[in-house]
Protein backbone atom coordinates (compact mmCIF):
# COMPACT_ATOMS: atom_id res chain seq x y z
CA UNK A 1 11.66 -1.92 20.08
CA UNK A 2 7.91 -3.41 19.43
CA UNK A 3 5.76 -3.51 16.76
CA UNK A 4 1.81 -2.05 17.41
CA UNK A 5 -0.79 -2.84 15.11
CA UNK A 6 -2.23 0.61 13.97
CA UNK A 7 -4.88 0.17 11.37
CA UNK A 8 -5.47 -1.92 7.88
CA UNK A 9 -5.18 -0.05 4.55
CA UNK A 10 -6.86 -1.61 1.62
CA UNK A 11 -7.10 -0.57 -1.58
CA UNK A 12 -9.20 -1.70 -4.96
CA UNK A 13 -7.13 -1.75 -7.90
CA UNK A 14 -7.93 -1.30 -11.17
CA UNK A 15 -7.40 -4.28 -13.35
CA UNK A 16 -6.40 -2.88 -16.40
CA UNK A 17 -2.69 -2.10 -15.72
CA UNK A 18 -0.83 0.31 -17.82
CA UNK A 19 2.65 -1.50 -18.78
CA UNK A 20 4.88 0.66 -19.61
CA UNK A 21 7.32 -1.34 -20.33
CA UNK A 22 10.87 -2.55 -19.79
CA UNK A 23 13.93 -0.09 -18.74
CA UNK A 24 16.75 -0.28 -18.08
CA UNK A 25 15.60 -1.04 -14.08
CA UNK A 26 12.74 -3.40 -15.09
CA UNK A 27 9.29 -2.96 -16.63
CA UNK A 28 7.21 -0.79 -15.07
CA UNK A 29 3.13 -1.32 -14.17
CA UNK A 30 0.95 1.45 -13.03
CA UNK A 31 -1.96 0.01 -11.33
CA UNK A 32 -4.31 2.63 -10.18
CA UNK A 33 -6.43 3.15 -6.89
CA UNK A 34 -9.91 2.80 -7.37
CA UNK A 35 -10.85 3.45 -3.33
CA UNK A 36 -10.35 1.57 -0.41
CA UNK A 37 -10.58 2.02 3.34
CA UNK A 38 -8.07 2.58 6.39
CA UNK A 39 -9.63 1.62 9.64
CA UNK A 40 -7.85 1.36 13.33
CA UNK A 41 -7.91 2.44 16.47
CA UNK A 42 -7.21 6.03 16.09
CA UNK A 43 -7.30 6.52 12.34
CA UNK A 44 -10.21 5.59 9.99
CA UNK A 45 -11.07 7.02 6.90
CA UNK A 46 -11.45 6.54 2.94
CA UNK A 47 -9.35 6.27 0.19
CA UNK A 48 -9.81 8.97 -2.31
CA UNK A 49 -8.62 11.39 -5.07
CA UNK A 50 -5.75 9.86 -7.44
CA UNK A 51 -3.29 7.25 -6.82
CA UNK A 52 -1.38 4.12 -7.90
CA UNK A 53 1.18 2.38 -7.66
CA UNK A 54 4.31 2.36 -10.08
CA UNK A 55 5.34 -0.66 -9.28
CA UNK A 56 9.12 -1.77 -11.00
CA UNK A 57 9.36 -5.81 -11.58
CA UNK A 58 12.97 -6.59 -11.44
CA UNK A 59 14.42 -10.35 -13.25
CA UNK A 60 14.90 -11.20 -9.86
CA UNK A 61 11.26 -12.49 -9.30
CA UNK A 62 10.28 -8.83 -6.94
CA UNK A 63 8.77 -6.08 -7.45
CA UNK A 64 9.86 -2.73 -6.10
CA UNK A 65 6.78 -0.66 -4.85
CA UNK A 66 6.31 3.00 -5.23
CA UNK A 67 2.90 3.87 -4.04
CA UNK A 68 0.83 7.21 -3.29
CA UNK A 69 -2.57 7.50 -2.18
CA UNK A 70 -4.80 10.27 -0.54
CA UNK A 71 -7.40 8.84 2.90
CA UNK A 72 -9.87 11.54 3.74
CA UNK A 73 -10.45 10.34 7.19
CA UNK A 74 -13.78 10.54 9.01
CA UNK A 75 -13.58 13.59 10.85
CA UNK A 76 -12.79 15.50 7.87
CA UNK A 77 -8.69 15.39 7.96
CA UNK A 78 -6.79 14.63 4.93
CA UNK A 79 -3.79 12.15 5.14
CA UNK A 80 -1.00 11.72 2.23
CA UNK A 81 0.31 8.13 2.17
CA UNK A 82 3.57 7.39 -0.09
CA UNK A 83 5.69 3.95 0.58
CA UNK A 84 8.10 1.93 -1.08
CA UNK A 85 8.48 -1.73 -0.19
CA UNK A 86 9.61 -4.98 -1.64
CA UNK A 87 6.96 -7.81 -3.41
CA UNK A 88 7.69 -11.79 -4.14
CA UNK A 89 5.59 -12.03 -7.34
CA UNK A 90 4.52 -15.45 -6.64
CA UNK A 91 2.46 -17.68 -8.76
CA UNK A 92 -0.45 -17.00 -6.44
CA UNK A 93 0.05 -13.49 -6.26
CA UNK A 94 0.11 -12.78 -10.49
CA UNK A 95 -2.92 -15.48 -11.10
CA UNK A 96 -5.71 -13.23 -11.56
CA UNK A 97 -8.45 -12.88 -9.27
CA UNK A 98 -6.26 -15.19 -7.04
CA UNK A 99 -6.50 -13.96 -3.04
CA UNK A 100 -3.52 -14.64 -0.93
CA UNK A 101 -2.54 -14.76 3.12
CA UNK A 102 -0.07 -12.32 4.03
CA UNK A 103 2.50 -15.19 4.82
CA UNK A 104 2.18 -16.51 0.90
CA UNK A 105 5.12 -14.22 -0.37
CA UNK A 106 7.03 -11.25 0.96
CA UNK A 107 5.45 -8.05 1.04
CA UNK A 108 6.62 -5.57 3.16
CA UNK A 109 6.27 -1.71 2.87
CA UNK A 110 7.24 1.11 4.96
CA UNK A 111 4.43 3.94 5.00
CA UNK A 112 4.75 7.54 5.75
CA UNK A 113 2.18 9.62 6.46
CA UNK A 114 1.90 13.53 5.77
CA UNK A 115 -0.63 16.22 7.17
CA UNK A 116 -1.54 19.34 8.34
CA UNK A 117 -4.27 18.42 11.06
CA UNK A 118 -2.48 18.62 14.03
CA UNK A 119 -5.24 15.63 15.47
CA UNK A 120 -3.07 12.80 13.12
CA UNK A 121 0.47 14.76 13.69
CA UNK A 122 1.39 11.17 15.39
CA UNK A 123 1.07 9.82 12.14
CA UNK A 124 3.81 11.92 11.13
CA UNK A 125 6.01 11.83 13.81
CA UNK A 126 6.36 7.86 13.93
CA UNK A 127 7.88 5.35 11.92
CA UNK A 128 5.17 2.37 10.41
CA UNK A 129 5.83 -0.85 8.52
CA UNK A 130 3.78 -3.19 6.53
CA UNK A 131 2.99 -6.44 5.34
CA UNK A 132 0.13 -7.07 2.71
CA UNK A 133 -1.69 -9.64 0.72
CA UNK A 134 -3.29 -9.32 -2.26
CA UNK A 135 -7.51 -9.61 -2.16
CA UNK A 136 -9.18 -10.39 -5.87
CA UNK A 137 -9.54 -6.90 -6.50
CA UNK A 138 -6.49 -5.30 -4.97
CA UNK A 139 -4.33 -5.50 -2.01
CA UNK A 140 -4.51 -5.21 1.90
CA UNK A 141 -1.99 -4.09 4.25
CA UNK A 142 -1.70 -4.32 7.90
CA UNK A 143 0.34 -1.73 9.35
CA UNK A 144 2.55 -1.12 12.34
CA UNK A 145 3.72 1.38 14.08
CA UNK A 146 7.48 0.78 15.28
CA UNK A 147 8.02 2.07 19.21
């Protein structure tokens, strides 16, 4: 088993979070997509249309992703993206406007992709992991396909 880099998601986030509060599995943040790109190889294309993530911060210092997003790609496909993953909310990664390097906390995610264009059916027939780092105005994840 390998691991092949496929492509780089990022995506802007906006930076007025909705909290909605604390649960009985944490407190839950929404932080919206405001755009952001996915370029590779064999994939490139835009982020667009809603999405967020509804991110769960547990007292153990992590939060527990739960993210869905929309990339019209470049030839005119449409790709759904929905992951889950885990998140060491560092000191560096909940300073605003703070950038960090993907080996500053652990964040890992496990993307999978959904389509009808039979061009990105790979996508859908493949299993991808993540890691990603957070940029001043949202995240970045590079992402790899598992052979």
């Amino acid at each position: 088993m390998e691991l092949v880099h496929e492509m780089t998601l990022t995506v802007g986030l906006d930076p007025k979070q909705q909290m909605v509060g604390a649960g009985p599995g944490g407190t839950r943040i929404v932080a919206s997509a405001t755009g952001g790109q996915l370029v590779g190889e064999r994939v490139n294309g835009t982020v667009a249309g809603a999405g967020a993530d509804w991110v769960l911060v547990g007292a153990d210092g992590f939060g527990r992703l739960d993210v869905r997003l929309q990339v019209e790609t470049d030839d005119g496909a449409v790709l759904y993206i929905s992951y889950g993953g885990l998140l060491q909310l560092t000191e560096a990664f909940t300073t605003p406007g703070a950038e960090t390097q993907f080996d500053d906390q652990y964040f890992r995610s496990t993307p999978v992709f959904e389509t009808g264009d039979e061009r990105y059916a790979w996508l859908t027939t493949s299993v991808f992991v993540g890691r990603g780092r957070k940029l001043s105005d949202g995240v970045e994840y590079e992402i790899f396909r598992v052979t």
